[in-house]
Protein backbone atom coordinates (compact mmCIF):
# COMPACT_ATOMS: atom_id res chain seq x y z
CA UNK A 1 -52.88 41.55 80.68
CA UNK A 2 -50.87 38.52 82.06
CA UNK A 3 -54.14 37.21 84.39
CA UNK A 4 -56.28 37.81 81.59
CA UNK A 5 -53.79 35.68 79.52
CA UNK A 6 -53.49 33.09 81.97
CA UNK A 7 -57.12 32.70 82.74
CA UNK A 8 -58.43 32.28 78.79
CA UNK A 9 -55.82 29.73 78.51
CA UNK A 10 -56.24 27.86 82.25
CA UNK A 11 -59.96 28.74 83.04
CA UNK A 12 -62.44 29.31 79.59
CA UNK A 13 -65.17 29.58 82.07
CA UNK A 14 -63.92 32.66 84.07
CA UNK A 15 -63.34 34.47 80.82
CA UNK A 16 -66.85 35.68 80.22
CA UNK A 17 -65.96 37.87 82.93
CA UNK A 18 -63.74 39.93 80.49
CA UNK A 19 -67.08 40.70 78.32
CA UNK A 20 -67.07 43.80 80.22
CA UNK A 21 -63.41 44.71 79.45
CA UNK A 22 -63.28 48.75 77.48
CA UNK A 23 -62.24 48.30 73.84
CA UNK A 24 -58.90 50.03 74.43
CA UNK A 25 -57.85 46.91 76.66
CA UNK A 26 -59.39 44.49 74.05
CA UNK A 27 -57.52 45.65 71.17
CA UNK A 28 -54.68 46.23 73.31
CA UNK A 29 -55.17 42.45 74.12
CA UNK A 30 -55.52 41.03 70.55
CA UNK A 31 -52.34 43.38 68.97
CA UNK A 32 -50.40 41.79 72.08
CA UNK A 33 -51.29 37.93 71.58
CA UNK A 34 -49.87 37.40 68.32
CA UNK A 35 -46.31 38.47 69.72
CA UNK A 36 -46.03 34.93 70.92
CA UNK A 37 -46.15 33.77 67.45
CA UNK A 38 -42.81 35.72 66.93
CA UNK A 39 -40.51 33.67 68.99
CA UNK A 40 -39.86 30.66 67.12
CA UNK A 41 -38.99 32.48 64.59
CA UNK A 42 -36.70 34.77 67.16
CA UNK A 43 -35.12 31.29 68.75
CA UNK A 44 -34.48 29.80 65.43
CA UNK A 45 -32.30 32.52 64.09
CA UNK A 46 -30.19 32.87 66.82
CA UNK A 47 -29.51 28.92 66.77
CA UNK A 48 -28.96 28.94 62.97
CA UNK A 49 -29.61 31.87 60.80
CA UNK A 50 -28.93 30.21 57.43
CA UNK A 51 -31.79 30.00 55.12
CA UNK A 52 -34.60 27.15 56.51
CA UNK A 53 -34.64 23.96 54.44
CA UNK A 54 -38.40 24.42 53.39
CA UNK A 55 -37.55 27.74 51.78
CA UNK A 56 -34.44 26.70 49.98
CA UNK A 57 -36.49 23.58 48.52
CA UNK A 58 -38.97 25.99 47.09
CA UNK A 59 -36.35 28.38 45.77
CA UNK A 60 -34.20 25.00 43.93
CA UNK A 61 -37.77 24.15 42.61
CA UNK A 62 -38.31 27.65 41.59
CA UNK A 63 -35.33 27.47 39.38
CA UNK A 64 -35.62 24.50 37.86
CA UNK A 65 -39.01 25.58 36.86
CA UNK A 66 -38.35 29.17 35.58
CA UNK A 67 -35.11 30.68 35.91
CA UNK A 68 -33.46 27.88 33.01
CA UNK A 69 -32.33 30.53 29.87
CA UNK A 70 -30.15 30.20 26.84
CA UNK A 71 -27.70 32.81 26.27
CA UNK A 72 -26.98 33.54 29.67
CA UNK A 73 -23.70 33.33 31.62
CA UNK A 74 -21.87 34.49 34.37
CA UNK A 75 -17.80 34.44 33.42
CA UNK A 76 -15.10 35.45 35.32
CA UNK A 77 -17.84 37.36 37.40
CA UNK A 78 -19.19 39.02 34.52
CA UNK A 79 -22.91 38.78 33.85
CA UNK A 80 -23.65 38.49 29.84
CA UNK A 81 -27.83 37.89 29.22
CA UNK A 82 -30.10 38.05 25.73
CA UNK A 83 -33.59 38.12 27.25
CA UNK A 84 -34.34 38.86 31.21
CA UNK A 85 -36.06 36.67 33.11
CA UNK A 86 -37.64 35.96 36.67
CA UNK A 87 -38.85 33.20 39.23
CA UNK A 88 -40.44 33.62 42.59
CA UNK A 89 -40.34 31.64 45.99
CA UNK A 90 -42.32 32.14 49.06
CA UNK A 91 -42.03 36.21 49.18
CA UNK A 92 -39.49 36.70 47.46
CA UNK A 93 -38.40 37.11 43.31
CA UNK A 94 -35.47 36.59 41.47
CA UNK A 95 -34.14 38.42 38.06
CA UNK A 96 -31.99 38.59 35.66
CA UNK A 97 -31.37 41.99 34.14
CA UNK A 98 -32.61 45.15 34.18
CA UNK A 99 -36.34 45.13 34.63
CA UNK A 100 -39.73 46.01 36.86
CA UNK A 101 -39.45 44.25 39.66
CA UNK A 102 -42.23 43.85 42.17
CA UNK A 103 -43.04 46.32 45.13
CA UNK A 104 -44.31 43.23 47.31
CA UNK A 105 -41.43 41.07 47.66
CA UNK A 106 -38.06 41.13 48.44
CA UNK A 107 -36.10 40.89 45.15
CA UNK A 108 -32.49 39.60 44.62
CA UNK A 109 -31.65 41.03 41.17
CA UNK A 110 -28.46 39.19 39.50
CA UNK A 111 -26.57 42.58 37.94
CA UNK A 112 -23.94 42.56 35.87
CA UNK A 113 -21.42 42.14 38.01
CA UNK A 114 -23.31 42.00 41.35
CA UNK A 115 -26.53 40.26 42.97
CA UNK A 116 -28.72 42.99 44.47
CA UNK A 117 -31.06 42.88 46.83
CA UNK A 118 -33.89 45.56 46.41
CA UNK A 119 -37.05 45.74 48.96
CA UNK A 120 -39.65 48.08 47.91
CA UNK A 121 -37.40 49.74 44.90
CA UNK A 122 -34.86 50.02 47.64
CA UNK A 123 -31.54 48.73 47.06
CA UNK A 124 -30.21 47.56 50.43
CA UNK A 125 -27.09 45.47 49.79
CA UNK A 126 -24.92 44.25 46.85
CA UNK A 127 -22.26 41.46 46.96
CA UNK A 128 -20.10 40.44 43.44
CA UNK A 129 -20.36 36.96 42.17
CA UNK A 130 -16.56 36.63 43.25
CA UNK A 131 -18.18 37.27 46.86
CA UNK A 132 -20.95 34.68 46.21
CA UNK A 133 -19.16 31.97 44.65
CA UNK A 134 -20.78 32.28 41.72
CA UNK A 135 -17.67 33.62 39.64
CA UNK A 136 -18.74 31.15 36.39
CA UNK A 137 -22.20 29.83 35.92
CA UNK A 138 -24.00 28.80 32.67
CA UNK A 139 -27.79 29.28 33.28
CA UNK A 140 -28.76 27.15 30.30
CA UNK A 141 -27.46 24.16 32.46
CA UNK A 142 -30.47 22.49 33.71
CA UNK A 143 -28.08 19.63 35.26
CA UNK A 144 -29.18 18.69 39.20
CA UNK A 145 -25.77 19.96 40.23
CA UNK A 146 -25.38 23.11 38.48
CA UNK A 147 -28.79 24.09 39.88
CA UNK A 148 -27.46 23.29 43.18
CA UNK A 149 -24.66 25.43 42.98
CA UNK A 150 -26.71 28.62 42.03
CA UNK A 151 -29.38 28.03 45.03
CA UNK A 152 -25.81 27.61 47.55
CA UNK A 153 -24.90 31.04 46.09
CA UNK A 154 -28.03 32.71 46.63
CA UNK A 155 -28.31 31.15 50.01
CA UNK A 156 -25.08 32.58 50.92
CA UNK A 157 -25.98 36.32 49.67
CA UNK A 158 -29.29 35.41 51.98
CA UNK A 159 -27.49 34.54 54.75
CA UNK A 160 -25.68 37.85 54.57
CA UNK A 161 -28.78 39.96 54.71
CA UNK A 162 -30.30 40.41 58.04
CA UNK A 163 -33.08 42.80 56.74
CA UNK A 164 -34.66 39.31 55.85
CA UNK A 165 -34.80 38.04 59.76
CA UNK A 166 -36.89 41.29 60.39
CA UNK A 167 -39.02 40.80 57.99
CA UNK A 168 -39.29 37.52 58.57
CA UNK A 169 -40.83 38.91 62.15
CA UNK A 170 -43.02 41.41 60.90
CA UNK A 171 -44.97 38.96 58.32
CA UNK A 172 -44.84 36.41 61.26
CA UNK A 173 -46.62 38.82 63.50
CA UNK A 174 -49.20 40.33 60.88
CA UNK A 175 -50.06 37.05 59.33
CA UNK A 176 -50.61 36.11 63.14
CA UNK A 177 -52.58 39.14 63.73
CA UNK A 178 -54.72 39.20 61.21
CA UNK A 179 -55.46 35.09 61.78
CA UNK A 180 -56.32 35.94 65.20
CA UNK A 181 -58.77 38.32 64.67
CA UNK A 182 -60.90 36.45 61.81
CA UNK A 183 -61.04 33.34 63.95
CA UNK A 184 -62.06 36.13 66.96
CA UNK A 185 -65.04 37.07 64.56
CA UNK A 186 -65.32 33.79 63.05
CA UNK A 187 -66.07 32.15 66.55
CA UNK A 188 -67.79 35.13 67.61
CA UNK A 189 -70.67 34.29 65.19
CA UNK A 190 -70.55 30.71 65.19
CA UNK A 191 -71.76 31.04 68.83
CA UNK A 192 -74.46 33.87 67.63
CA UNK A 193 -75.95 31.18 65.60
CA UNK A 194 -75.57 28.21 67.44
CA UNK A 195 -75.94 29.45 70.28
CA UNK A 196 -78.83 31.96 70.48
CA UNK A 197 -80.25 30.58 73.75
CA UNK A 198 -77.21 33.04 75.50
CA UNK A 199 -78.77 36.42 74.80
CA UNK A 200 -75.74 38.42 74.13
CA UNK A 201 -75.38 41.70 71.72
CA UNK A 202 -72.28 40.86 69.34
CA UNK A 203 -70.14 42.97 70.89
CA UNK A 204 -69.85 40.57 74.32
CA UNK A 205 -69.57 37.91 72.27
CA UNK A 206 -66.15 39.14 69.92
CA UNK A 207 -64.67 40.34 73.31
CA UNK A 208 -65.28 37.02 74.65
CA UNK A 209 -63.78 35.35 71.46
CA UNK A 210 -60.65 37.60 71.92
CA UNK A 211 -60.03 35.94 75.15
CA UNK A 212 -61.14 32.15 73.99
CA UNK A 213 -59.09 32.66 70.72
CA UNK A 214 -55.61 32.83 72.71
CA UNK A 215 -55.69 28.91 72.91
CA UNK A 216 -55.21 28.95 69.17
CA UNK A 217 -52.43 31.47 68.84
CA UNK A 218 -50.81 28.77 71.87
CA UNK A 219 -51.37 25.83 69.75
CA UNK A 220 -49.68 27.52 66.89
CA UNK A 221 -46.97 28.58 69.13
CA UNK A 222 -46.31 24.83 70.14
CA UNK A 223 -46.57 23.33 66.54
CA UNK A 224 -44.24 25.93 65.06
CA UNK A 225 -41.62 25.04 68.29
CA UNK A 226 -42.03 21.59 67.90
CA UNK A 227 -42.24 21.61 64.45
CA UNK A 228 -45.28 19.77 64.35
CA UNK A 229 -47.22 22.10 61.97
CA UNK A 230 -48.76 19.79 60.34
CA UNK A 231 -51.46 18.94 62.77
CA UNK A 232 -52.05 23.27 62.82
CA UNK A 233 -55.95 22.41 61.62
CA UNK A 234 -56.16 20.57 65.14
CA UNK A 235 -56.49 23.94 66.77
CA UNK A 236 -59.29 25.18 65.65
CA UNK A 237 -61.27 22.57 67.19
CA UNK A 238 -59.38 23.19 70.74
CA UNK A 239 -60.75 26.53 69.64
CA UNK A 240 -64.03 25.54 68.70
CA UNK A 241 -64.19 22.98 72.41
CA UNK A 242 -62.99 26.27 74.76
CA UNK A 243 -66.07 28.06 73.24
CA UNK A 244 -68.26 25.31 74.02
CA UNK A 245 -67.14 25.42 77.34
CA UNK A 246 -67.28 28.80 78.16
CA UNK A 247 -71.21 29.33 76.69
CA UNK A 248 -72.11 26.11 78.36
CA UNK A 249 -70.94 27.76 82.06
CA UNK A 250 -72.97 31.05 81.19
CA UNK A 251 -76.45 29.43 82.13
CA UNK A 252 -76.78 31.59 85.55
CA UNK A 253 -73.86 34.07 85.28
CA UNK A 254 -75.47 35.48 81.41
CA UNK A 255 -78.55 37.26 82.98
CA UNK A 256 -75.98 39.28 85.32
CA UNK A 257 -74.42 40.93 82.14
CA UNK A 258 -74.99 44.45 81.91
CA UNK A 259 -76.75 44.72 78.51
């Protein structure tokens, strides 16, 4: 697994050896890449596990845009609400009152006298406004600060959940996965048709894109630790160059592959 990894990354070339790899060690290959993609996300909760900056700017902007009602307070930790109402930031929704909330997201439900935290119609943890800091809050108040003040109490019922950090992994690691596998296919018949001079059967070629596709789960890797994401786009055109290289050594070695 490790020499394969090593070589797809080091040697493009030598990777067209793997076309001959069974399908149980290929898809045991491309659920085992994407693990990688994991680990920032591992090494940045156990430096800080408060809520990341680009997450609480979406949820502040997520108020101000949709969760400003009339006749709705919070006093002395009581909740008292006319109409209910909901936002929703990055996966996750917020409401106020009793009302369907969605299956898909993780939901923090402000309660009379408690915010909730439901995932799939589960409730997982409650915490009182008292708890949160939240113990008086007029919702009408579209003021900067008083905004402010709600996001740092949902923040801090966040920061108390740590269902969210494995989450936070899983979607990591599926999002990952299934980005891995359509640039796998993707590449797999870019080379079909630009390519066709390398008579290959489909097959060799996705196997062979498996391999050549690690460089871009690696470039992800090193954006997301360097926090450099903005240049993610780059990678598909290290992607795109390790195929090129790879095809380009197959002029002699392509008629020795068992068809």
């Amino acid at each position: 697994m490790f020499k394969r990894l090593a070589t797809s990354l080091s040697r493009p070339p030598q990777a067209v050896f793997f076309m001959k790899d069974t399908w149980g060690k290929v898809i045991l290959y491309l659920f085992f890449v994407p693990l990688f993609l994991v680990l920032p996300v591992i090494l940045y909760a156990s430096i800080d596990s408060s809520m990341k900056l680009s997450r609480y700017e979406l949820m502040v902007k997520a108020l101000e845009e949709n969760f400003i009602v009339d006749d709705t307070v919070i006093v002395d930790g009581v909740l008292s609400y006319v109409e209910p109402v909901s936002a929703r930031f990055d996966y996750f929704s917020l409401y106020i009152g009793t009302q369907s909330h969605e299956r898909a997201t993780i939901n923090f439900i402000f309660e009379e006298q408690h915010l909730v935290m439901y995932m799939s119609n589960v409730e997982f943890n409650r915490m009182t406004y008292q708890q949160i800091q939240l113990e008086n809050h007029d919702f009408s108040d579209d003021s900067p600060i008083n905004i402010r003040n709600l996001a740092a109490s949902i923040r801090l019922f966040y920061e108390h959940q740590p269902e969210i950090l494995y989450t936070d992994i899983l979607l990591t690691y599926l999002f990952g996965l299934f980005d891995y596998l359509f640039y796998a296919l993707l590449m797999g018949f870019m080379m079909l048709l630009f390519i066709p001079r390398i008579q290959l059967p489909f097959k060799f070629r996705f196997k062979l894109s498996v391999y050549l596709t690690t460089i871009w789960i690696f470039f992800q890797l090193i954006t997301a630790l360097f926090g450099i994401q903005e240049i993610n786009s780059l990678g598909i055109i290290v992607l795109y160059i390790y195929h090129i290289w790879a095809y380009r050594s197959m002029k002699v070695i392509s008629k020795g592959v068992n068809l």
